[in-house]
N, C-alpha and C. Protein backbone atom coordinates (compact mmCIF):
# COMPACT_ATOMS: atom_id res chain seq x y z
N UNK A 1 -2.09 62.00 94.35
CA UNK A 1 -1.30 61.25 93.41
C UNK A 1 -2.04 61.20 92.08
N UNK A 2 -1.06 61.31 90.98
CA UNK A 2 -2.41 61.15 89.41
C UNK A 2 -1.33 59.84 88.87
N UNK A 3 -2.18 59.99 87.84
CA UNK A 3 -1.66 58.63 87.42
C UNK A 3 -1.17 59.50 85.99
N UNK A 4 -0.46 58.65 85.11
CA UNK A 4 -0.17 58.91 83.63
C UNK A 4 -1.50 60.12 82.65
N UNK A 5 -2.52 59.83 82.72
CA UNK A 5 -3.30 60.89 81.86
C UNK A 5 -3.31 62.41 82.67
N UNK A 6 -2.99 62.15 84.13
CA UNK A 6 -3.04 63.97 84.70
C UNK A 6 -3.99 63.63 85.64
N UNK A 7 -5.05 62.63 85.98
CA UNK A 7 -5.88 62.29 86.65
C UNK A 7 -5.67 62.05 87.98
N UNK A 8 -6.13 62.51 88.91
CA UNK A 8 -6.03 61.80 90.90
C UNK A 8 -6.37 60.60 90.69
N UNK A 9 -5.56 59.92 91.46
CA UNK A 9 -6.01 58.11 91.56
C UNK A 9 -6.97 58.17 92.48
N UNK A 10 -7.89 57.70 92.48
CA UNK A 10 -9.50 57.17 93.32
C UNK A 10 -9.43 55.61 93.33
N UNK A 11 -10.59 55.76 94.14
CA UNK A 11 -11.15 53.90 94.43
C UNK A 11 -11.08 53.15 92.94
N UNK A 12 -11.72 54.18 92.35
CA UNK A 12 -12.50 53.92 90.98
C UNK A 12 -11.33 53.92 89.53
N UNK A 13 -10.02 54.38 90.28
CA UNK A 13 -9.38 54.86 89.02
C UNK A 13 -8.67 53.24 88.38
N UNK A 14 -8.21 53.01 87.29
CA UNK A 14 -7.81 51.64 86.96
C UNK A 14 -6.31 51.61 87.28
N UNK A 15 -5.69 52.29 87.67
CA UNK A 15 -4.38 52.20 88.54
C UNK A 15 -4.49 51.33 89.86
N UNK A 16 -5.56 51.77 90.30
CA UNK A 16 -5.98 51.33 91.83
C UNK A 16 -6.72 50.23 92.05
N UNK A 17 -7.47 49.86 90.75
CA UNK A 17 -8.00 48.24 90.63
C UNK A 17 -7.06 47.78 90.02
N UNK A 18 -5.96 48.22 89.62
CA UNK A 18 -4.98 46.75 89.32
C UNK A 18 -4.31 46.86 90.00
N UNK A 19 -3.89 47.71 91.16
CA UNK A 19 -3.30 47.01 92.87
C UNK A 19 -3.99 46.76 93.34
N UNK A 20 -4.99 46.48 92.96
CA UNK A 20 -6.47 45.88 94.03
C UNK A 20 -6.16 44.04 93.29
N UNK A 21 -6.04 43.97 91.94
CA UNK A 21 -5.96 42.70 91.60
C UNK A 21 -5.04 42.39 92.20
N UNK A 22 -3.34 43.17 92.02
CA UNK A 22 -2.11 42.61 91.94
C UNK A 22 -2.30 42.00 93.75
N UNK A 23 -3.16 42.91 94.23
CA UNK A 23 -2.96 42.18 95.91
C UNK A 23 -3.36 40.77 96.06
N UNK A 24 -5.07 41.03 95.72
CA UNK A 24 -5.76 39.76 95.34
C UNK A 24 -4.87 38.66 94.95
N UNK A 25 -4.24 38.87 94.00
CA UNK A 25 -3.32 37.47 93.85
C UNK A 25 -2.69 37.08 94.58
N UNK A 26 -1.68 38.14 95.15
CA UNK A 26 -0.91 38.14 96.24
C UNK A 26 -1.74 36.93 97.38
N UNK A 27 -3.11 37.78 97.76
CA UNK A 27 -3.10 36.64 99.07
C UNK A 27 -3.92 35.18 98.69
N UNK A 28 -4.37 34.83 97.23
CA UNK A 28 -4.18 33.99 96.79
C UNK A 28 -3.40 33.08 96.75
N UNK A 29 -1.92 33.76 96.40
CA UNK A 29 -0.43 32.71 96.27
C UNK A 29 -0.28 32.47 97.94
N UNK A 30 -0.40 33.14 99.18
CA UNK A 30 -0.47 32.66 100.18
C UNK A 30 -1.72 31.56 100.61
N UNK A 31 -3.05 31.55 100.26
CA UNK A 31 -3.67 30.80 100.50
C UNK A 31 -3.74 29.05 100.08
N UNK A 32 -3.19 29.66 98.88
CA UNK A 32 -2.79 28.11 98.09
C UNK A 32 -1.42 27.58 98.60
N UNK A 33 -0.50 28.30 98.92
CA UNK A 33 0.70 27.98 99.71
C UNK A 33 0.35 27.29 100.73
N UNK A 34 -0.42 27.93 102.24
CA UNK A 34 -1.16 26.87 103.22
C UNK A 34 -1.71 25.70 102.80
N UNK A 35 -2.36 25.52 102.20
CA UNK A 35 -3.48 24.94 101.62
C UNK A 35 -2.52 23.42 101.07
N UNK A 36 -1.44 23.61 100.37
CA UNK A 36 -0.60 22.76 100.18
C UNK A 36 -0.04 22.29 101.26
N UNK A 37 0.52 23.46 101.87
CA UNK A 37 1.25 22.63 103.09
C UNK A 37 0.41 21.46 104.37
N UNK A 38 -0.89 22.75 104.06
CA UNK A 38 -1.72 21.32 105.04
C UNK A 38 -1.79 19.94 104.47
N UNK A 39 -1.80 19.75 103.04
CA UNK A 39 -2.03 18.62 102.44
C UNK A 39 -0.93 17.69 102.39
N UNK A 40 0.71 18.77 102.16
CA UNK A 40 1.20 17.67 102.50
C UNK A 40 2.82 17.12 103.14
N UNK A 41 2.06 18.07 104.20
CA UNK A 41 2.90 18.66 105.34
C UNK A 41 2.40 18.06 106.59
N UNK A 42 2.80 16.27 107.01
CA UNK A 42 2.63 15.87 107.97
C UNK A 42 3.12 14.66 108.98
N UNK A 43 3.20 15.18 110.18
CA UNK A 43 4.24 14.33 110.77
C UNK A 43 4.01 13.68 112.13
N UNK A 44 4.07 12.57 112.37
CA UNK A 44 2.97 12.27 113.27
C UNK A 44 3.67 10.88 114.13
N UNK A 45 4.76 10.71 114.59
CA UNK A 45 6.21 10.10 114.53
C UNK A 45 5.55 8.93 115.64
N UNK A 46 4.76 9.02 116.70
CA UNK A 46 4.28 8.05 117.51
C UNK A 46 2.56 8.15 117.78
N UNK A 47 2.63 8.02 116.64
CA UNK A 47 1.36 8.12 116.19
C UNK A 47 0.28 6.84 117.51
N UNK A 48 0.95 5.59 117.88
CA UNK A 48 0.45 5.03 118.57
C UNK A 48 0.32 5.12 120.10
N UNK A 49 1.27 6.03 120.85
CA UNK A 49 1.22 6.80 121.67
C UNK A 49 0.41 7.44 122.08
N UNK A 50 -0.21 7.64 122.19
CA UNK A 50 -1.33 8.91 122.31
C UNK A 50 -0.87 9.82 123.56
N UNK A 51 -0.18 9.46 124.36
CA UNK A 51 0.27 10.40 125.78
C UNK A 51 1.18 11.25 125.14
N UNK A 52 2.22 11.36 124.49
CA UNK A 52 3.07 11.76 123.96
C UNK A 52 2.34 13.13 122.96
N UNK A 53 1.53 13.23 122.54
CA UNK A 53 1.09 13.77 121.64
C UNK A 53 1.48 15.54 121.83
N UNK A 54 1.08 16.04 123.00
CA UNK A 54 0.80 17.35 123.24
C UNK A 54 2.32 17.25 124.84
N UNK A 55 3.49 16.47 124.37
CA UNK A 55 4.44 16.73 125.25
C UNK A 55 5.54 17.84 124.80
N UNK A 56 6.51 18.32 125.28
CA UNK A 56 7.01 19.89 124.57
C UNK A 56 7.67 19.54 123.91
N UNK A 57 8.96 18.47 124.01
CA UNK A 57 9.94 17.30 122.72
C UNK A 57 9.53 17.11 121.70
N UNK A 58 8.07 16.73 121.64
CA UNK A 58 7.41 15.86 120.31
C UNK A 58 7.39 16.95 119.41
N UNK A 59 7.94 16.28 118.19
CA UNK A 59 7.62 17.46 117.01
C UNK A 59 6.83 17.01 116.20
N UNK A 60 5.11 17.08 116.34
CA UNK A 60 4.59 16.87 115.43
C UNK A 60 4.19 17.98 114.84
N UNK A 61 3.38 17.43 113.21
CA UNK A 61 3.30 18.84 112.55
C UNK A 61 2.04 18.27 111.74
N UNK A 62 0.93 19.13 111.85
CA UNK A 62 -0.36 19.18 111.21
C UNK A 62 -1.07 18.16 112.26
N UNK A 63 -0.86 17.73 113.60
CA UNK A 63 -1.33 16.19 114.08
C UNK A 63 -2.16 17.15 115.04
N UNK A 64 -3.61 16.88 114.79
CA UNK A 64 -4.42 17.14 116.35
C UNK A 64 -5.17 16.54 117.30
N UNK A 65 -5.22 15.13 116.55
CA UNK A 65 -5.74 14.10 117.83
C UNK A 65 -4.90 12.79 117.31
N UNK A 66 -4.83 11.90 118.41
CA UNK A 66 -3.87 10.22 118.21
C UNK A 66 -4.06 10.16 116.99
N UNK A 67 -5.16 9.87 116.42
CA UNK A 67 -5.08 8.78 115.02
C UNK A 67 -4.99 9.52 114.01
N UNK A 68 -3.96 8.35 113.54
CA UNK A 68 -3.18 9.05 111.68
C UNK A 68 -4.71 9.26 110.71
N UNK A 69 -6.07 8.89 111.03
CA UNK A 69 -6.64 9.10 109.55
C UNK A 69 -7.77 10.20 110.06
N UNK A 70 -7.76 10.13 111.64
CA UNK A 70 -8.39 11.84 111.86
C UNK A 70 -7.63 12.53 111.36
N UNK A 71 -6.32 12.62 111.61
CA UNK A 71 -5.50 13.77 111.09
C UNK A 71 -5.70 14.19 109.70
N UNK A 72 -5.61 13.10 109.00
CA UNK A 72 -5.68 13.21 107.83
C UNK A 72 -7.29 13.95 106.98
N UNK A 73 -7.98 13.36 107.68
CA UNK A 73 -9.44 14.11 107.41
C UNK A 73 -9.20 15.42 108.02
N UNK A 74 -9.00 15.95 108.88
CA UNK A 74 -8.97 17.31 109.43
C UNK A 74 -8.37 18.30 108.64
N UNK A 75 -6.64 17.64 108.03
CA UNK A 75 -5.95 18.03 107.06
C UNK A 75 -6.71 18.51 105.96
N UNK A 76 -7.02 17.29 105.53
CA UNK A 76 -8.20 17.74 104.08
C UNK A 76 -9.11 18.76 103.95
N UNK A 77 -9.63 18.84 105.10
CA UNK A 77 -10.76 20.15 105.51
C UNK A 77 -10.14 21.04 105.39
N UNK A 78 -8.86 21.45 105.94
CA UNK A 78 -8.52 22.39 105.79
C UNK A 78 -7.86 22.88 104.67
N UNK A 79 -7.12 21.93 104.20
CA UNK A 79 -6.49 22.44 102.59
C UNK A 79 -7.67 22.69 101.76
N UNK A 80 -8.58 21.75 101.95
CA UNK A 80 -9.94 22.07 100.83
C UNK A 80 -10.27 23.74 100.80
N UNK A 81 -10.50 24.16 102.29
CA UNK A 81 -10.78 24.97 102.34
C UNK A 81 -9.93 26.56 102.33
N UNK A 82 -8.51 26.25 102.19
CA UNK A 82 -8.02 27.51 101.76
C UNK A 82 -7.75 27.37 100.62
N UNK A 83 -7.79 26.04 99.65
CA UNK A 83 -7.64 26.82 98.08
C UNK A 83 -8.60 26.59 97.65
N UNK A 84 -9.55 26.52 98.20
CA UNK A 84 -11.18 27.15 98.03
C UNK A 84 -10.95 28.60 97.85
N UNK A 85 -10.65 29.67 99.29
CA UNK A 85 -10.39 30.74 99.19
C UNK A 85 -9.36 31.02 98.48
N UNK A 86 -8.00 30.58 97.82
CA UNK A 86 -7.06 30.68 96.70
C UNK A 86 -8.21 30.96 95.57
N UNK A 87 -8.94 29.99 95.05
CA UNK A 87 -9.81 30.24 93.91
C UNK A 87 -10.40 31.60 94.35
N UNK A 88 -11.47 32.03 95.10
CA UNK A 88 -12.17 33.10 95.04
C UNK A 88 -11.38 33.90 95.16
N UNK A 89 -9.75 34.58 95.66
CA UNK A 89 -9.07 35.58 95.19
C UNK A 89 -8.32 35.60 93.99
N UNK A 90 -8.26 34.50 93.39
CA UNK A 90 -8.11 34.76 91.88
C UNK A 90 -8.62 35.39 91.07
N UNK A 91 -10.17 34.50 91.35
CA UNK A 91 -10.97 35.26 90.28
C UNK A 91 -11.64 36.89 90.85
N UNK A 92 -11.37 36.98 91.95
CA UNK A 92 -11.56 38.63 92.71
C UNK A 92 -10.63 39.24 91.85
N UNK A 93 -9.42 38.56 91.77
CA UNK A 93 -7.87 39.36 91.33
C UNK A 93 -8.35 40.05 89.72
N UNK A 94 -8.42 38.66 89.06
CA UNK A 94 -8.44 38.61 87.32
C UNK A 94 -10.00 39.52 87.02
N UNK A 95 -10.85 39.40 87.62
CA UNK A 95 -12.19 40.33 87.53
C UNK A 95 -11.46 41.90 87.75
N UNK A 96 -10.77 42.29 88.72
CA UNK A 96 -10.44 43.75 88.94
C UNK A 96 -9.44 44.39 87.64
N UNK A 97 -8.69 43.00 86.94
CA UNK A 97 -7.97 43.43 86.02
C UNK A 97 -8.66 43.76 84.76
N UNK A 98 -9.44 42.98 84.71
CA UNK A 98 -10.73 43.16 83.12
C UNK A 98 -11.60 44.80 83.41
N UNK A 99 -11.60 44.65 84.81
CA UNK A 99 -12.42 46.10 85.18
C UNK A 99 -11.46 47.18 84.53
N UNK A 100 -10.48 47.37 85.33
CA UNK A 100 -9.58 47.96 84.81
C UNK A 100 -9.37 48.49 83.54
N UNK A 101 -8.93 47.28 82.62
CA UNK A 101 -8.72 47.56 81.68
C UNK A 101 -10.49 47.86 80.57
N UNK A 102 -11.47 47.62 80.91
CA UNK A 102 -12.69 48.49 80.75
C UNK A 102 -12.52 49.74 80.68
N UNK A 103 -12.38 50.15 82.20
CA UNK A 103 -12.44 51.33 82.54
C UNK A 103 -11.30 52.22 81.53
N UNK A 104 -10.17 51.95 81.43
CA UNK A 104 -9.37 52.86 81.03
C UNK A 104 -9.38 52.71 78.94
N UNK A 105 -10.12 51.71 78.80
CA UNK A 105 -10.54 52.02 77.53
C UNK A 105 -11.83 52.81 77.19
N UNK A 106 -12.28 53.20 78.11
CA UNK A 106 -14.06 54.06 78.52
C UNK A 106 -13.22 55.19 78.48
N UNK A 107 -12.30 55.51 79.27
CA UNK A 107 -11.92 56.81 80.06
C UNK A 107 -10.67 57.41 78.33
N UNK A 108 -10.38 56.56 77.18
CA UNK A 108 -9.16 56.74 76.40
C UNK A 108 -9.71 57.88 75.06
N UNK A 109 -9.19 58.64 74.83
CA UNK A 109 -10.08 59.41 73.78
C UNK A 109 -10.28 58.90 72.64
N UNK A 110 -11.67 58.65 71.71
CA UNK A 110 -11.78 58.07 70.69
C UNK A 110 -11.10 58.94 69.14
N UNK A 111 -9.88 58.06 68.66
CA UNK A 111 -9.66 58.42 67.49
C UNK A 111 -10.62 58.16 66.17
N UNK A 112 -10.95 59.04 65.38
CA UNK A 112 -11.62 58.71 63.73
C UNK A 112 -11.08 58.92 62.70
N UNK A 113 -11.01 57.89 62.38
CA UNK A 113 -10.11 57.45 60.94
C UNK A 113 -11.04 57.92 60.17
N UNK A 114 -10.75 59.05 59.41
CA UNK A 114 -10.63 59.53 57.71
C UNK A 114 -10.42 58.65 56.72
N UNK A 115 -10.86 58.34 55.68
CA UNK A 115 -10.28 57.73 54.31
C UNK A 115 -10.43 58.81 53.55
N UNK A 116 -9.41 59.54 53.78
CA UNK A 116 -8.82 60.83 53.01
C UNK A 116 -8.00 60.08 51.70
């Protein structure tokens, strides 16, 4: 495959680091998507029950032990920690795009202006 100048696309070519960013973002917008939903996405309906918890009827959602403020700490851990990873594929993403666009101003032929 070449890209626009006549060139084979490689690891290295800036076609291929900006689908390397455009992905990066990609699983960014999924990580921060979870990451929300753990935060605030939760349902925990007999919360004082505790037998009920793990029965096949009960629809809870984000709940992994009886009490509402374990849940809630567990929750937190985990949202913390995927748009934690949201941040580091951002800036993975937006770094491959600056590369990129480096590279293909390295790789562009230099014009020289005359004052003819």
């Amino acid at each position: 495959m070449e890209d626009k100048y006549g060139e084979v696309i490689t690891v290295s070519s800036p076609i291929f680091i900006r689908y390397f960013g455009v992905a990066m973002i990609f699983l960014a917008l999924i990580f921060l998507i979870m990451g929300m939903y753990k935060m605030y996405a939760y349902e925990n309906p007999s919360s004082d029950d505790e037998y009920e918890l793990f029965s096949e009827d009960y629809e809870a959602v984000n709940a992994y032990v009886g009490g509402d403020a374990y849940n809630y700490i567990i929750n937190a851990g985990l949202a913390t920690a995927n748009i934690a990873i949201a941040i580091l594929f951002t800036i993975i993403g937006m770094g491959s795009f600056v590369i990129a666009e480096m590279k293909e101003r390295n790789n562009q032929p230099e014009t020289t202006q005359s004052n003819v």
